[in-house]
Protein backbone atom coordinates (compact mmCIF):
# COMPACT_ATOMS: atom_id res chain seq x y z
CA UNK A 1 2.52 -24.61 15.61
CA UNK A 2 2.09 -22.66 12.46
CA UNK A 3 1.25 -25.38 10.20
CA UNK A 4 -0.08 -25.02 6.84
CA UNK A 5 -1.04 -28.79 5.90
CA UNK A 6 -2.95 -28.86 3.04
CA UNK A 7 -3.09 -25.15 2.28
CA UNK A 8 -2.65 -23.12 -0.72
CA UNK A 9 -0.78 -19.67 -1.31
CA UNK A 10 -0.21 -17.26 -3.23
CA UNK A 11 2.05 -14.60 -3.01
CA UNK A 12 3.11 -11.60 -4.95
CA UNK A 13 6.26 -9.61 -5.42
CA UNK A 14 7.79 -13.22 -4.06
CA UNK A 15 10.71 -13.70 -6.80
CA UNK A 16 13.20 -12.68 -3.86
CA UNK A 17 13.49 -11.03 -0.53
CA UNK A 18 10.73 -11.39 2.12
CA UNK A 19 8.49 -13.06 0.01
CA UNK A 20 10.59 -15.66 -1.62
CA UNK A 21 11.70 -16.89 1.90
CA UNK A 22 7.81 -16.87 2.92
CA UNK A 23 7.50 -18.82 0.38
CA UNK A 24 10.06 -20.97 1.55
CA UNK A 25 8.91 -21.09 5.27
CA UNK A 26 4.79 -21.93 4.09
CA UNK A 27 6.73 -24.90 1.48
CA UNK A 28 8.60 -26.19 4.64
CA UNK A 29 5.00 -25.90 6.72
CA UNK A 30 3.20 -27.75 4.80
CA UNK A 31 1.53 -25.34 2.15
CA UNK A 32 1.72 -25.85 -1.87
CA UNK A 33 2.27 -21.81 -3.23
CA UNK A 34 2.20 -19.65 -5.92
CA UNK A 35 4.69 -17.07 -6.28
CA UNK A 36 4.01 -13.98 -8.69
CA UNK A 37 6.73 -10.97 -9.61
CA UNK A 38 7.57 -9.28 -12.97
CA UNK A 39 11.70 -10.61 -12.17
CA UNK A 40 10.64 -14.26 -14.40
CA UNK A 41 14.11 -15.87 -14.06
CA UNK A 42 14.57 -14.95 -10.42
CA UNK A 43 10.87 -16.41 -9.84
CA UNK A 44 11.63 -19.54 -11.68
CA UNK A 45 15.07 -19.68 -9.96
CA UNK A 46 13.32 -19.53 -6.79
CA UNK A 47 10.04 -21.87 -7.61
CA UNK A 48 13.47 -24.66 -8.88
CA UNK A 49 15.06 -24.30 -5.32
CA UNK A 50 11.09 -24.82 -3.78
CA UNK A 51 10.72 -27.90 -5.80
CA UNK A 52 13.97 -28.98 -4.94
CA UNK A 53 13.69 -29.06 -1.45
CA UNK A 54 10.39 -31.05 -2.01
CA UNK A 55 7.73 -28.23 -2.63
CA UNK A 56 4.90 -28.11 -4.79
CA UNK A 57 5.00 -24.50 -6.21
CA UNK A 58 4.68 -22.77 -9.42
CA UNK A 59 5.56 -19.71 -10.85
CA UNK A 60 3.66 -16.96 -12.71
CA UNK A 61 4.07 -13.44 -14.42
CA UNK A 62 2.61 -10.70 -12.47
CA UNK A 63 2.01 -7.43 -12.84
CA UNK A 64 0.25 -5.92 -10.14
CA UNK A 65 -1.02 -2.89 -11.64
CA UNK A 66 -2.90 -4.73 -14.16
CA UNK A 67 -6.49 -6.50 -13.56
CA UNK A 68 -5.86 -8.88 -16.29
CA UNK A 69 -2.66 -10.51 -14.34
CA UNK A 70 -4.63 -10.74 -11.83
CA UNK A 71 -6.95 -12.61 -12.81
CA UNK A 72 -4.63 -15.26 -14.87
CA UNK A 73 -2.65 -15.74 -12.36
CA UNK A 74 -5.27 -16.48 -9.89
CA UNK A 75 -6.60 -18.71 -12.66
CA UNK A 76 -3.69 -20.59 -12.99
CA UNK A 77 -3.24 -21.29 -9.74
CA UNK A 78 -6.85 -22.47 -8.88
CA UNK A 79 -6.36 -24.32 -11.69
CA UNK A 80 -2.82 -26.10 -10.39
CA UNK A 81 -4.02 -26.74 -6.95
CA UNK A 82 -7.93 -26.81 -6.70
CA UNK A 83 -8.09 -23.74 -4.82
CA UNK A 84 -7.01 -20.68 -3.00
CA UNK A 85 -6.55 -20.27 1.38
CA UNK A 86 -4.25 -17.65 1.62
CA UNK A 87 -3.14 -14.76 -0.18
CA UNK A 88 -0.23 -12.63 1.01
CA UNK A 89 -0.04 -8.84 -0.85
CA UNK A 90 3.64 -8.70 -0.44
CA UNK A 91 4.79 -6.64 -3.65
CA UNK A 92 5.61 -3.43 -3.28
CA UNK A 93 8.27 -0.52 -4.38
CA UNK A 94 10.05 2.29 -2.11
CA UNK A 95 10.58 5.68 -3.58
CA UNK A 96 13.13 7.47 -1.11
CA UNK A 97 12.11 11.13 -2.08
CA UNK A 98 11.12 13.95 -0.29
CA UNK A 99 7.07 15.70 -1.41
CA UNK A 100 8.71 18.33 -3.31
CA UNK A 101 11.64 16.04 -4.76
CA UNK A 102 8.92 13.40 -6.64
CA UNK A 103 7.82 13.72 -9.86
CA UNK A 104 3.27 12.67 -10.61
CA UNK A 105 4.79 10.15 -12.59
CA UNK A 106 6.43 8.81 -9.54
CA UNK A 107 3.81 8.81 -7.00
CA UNK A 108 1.55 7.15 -10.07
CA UNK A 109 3.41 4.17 -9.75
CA UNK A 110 4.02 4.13 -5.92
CA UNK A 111 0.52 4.06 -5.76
CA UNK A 112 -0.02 1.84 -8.34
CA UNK A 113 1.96 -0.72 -7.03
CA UNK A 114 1.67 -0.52 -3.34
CA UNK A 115 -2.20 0.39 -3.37
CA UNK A 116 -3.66 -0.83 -6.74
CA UNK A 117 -1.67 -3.93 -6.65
CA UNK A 118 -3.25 -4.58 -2.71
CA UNK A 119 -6.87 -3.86 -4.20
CA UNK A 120 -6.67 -5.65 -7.07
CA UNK A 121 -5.69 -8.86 -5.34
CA UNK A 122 -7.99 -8.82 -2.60
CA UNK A 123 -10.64 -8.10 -4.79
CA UNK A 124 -9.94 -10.91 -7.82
CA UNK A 125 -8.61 -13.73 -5.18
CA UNK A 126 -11.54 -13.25 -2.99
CA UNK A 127 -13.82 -15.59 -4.69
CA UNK A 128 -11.38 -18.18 -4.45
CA UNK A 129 -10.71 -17.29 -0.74
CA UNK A 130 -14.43 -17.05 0.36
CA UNK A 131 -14.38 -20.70 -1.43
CA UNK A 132 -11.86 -22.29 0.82
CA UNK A 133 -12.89 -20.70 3.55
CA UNK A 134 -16.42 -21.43 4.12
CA UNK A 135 -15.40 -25.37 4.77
CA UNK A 136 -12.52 -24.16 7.39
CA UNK A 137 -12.50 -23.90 10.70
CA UNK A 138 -10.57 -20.68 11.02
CA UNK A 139 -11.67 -19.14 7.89
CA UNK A 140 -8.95 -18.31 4.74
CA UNK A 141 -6.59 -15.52 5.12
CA UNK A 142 -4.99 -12.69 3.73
CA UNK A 143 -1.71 -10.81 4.72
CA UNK A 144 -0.72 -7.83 3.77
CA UNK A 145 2.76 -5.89 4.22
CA UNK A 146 2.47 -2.61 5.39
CA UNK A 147 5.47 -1.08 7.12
CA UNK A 148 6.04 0.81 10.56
CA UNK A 149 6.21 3.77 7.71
CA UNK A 150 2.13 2.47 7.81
CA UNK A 151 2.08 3.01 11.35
CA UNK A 152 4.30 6.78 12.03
CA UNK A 153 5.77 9.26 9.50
CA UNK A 154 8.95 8.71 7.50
CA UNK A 155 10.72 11.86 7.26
CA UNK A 156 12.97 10.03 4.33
CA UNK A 157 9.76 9.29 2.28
CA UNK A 158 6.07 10.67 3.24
CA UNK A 159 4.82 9.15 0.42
CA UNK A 160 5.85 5.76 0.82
CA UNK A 161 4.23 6.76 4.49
CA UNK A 162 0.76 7.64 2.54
CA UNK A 163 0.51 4.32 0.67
CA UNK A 164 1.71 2.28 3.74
CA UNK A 165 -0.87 4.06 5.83
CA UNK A 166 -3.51 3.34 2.76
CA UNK A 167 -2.35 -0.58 3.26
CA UNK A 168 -2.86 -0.40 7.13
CA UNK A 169 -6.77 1.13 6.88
CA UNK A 170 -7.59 -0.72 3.96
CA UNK A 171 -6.79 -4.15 6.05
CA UNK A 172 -8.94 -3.21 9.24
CA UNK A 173 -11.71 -1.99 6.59
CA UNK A 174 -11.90 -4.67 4.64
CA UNK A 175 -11.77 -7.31 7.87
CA UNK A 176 -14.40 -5.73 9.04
CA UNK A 177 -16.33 -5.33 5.23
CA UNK A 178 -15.57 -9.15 5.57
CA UNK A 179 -16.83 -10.27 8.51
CA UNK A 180 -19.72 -7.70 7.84
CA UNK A 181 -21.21 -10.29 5.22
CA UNK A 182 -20.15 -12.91 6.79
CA UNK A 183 -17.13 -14.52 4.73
CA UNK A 184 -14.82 -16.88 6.68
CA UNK A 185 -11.86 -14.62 5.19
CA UNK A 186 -9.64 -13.04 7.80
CA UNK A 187 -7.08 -9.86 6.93
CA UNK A 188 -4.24 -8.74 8.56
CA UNK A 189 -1.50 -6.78 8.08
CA UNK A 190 2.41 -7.27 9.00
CA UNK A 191 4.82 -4.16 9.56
CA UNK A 192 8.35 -4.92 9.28
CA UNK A 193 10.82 -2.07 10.63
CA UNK A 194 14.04 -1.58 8.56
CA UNK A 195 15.00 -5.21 7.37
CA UNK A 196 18.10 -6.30 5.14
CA UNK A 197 17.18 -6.88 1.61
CA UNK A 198 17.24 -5.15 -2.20
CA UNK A 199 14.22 -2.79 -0.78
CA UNK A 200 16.21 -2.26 2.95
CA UNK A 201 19.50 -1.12 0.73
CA UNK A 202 17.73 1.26 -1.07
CA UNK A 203 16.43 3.15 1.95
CA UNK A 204 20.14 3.52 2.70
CA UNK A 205 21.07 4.68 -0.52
CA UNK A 206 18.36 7.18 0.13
CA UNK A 207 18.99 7.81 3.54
CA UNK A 208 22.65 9.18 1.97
CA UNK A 209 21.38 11.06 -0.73
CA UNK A 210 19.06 13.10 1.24
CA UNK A 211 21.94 13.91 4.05
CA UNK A 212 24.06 15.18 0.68
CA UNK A 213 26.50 12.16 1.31
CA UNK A 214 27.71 9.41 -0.42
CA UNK A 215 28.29 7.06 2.78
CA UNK A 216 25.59 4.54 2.39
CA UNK A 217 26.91 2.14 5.30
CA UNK A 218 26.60 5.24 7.71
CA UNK A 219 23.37 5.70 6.89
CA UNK A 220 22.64 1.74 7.58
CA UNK A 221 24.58 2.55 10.87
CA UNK A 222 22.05 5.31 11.23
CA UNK A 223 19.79 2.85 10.75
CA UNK A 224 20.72 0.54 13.32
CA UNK A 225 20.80 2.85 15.70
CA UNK A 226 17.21 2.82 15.41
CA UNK A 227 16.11 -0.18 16.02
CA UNK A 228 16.63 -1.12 20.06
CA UNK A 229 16.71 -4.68 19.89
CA UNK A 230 20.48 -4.36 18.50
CA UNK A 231 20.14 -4.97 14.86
CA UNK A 232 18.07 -4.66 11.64
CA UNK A 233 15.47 -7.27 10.38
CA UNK A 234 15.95 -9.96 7.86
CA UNK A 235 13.45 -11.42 5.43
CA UNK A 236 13.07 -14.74 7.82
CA UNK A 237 11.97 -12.34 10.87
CA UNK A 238 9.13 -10.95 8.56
CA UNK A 239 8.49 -14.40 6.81
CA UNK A 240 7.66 -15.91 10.22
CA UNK A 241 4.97 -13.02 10.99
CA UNK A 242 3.74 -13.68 7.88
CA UNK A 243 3.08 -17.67 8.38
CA UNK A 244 1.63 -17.18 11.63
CA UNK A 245 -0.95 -14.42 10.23
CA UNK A 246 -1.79 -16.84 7.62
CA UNK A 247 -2.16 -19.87 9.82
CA UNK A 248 -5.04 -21.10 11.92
CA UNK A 249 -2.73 -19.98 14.89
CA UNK A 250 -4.07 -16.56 14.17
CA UNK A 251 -7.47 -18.06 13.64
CA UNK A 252 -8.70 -15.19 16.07
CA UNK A 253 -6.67 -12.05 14.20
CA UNK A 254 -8.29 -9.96 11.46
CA UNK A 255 -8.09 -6.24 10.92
CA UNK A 256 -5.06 -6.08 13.37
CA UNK A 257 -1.21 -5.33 12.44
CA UNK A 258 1.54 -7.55 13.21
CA UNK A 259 4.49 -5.07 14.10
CA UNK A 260 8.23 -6.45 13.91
CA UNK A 261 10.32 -3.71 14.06
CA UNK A 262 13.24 -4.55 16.28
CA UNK A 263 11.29 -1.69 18.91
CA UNK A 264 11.82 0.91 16.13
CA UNK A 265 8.12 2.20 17.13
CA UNK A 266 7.84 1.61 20.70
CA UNK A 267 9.99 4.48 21.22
């Protein structure tokens, strides 16, 4: 189940967190990847544990705001591997401010990030995609992370809400832009509910600030409380979501969202 013999990835914002250990868990499938981030020694730290554990990956400089990245990066990894089946738009930054509280400057690079960066790679790794896919049976695939922020408001951060809604749309759109002209390129989306990593630890920080305390692990208790199932996410919960969207498992998926949220949004 879940295999990815023979595929290729690439992933971006995937120096640490959710989308190093995807990277991990699509290595340990079967898959050869590419992981992209602007953090260089943390993505070659994380490309030498890969290869270590017997992966074929690579690492390269991204930017995500910035078309020419893009397309080296791409490059280099059609280059490395012959090719291009899956392409997970993982990188993206949380802002933890209020509409009035947030500065242009801020919401410039929320949206660049979380919204140009998504664009930018679906649009210069779809060649390569379309490519792959038309001699598959199920079609290449890409997976992007939205957030349950995609799916209701977040009173800590309606912005981050706006871009994570953007994400959510944008998939089901362009799945059905896809299909439309009839490329074998599937896109989904995965939302993860509150999960413990660099990104998950700055909600809490925020969380504090914007109750005008300093208590950070009450508002990850706050947190917790949340989520039904008992607990928050980790990075493996979301990296499994992520493999199955990308797999020929989900060979029937596209334009849908993958929610795993601990039953933060079935409440």
């Amino acid at each position: 189940m879940n295999r990815l013999d023979g595929k290729i990835a690439f992933l971006s914002g995937a120096a640490r967190g959710i989308g190093a250990e995807t990277a991990r868990l699509m290595v340990k499938a079967g898959a050869k990847v590419a992981i992209a981030d602007i953090l260089d020694d943390r993505g070659r730290d994380t490309i030498r544990a890969l290869e270590t554990a017997g992966g074929e990956a690579i690492y390269v400089h991204l930017d995500v705001t910035s078309e020419e990245d893009w397309k080296s990066a791409i490059h280099a990894t059609v280059a490395r591997f012959g090719g291009l089946d899956i392409l997970v738009n993982n990188a993206g930054v949380f802002l933890g401010k209020g509409v009035e509280d947030a500065s242009l400057a801020e919401w410039q690079r929320l949206c660049g990030v979380n919204l140009t960066g998504v664009f930018l790679g679906t649009k210069l790794a779809l060649p390569a995609l379309r490519e792959r896919g038309g001699g598959s049976p199920h079609g290449s695939a890409v997976v992007n992370l939205a957030s349950i922020a995609g799916l209701v408001g977040s009173q800590l951060d309606p912005l981050y809400s706006m871009t994570k809604g953007g994400v959510t749309t944008f998939t089901k759109a362009t799945a059905l832009e896809f299909a439309r002209k009839g490329y074998r390129v599937r896109v989904n989306s995965i939302h993860p509910g509150v999960i413990e990593t660099d990104m998950g630890a700055q909600t809490f920080a925020a969380r504090a600030h914007n109750l005008g305390t300093n208590d950070v692990e009450g508002a990850r208790r706050q947190s917790l409380t949340a989520h039904p199932i008992g607990r928050l996410g980790t990075a493996a919960d979301i990296a499994k979501g992520i493999v199955f969207l990308a797999s020929d498992d989900a060979g029937f998926m596209t334009g849908a969202g993958l929610v795993v949220d601990g039953g933060y949004t079935a409440q």
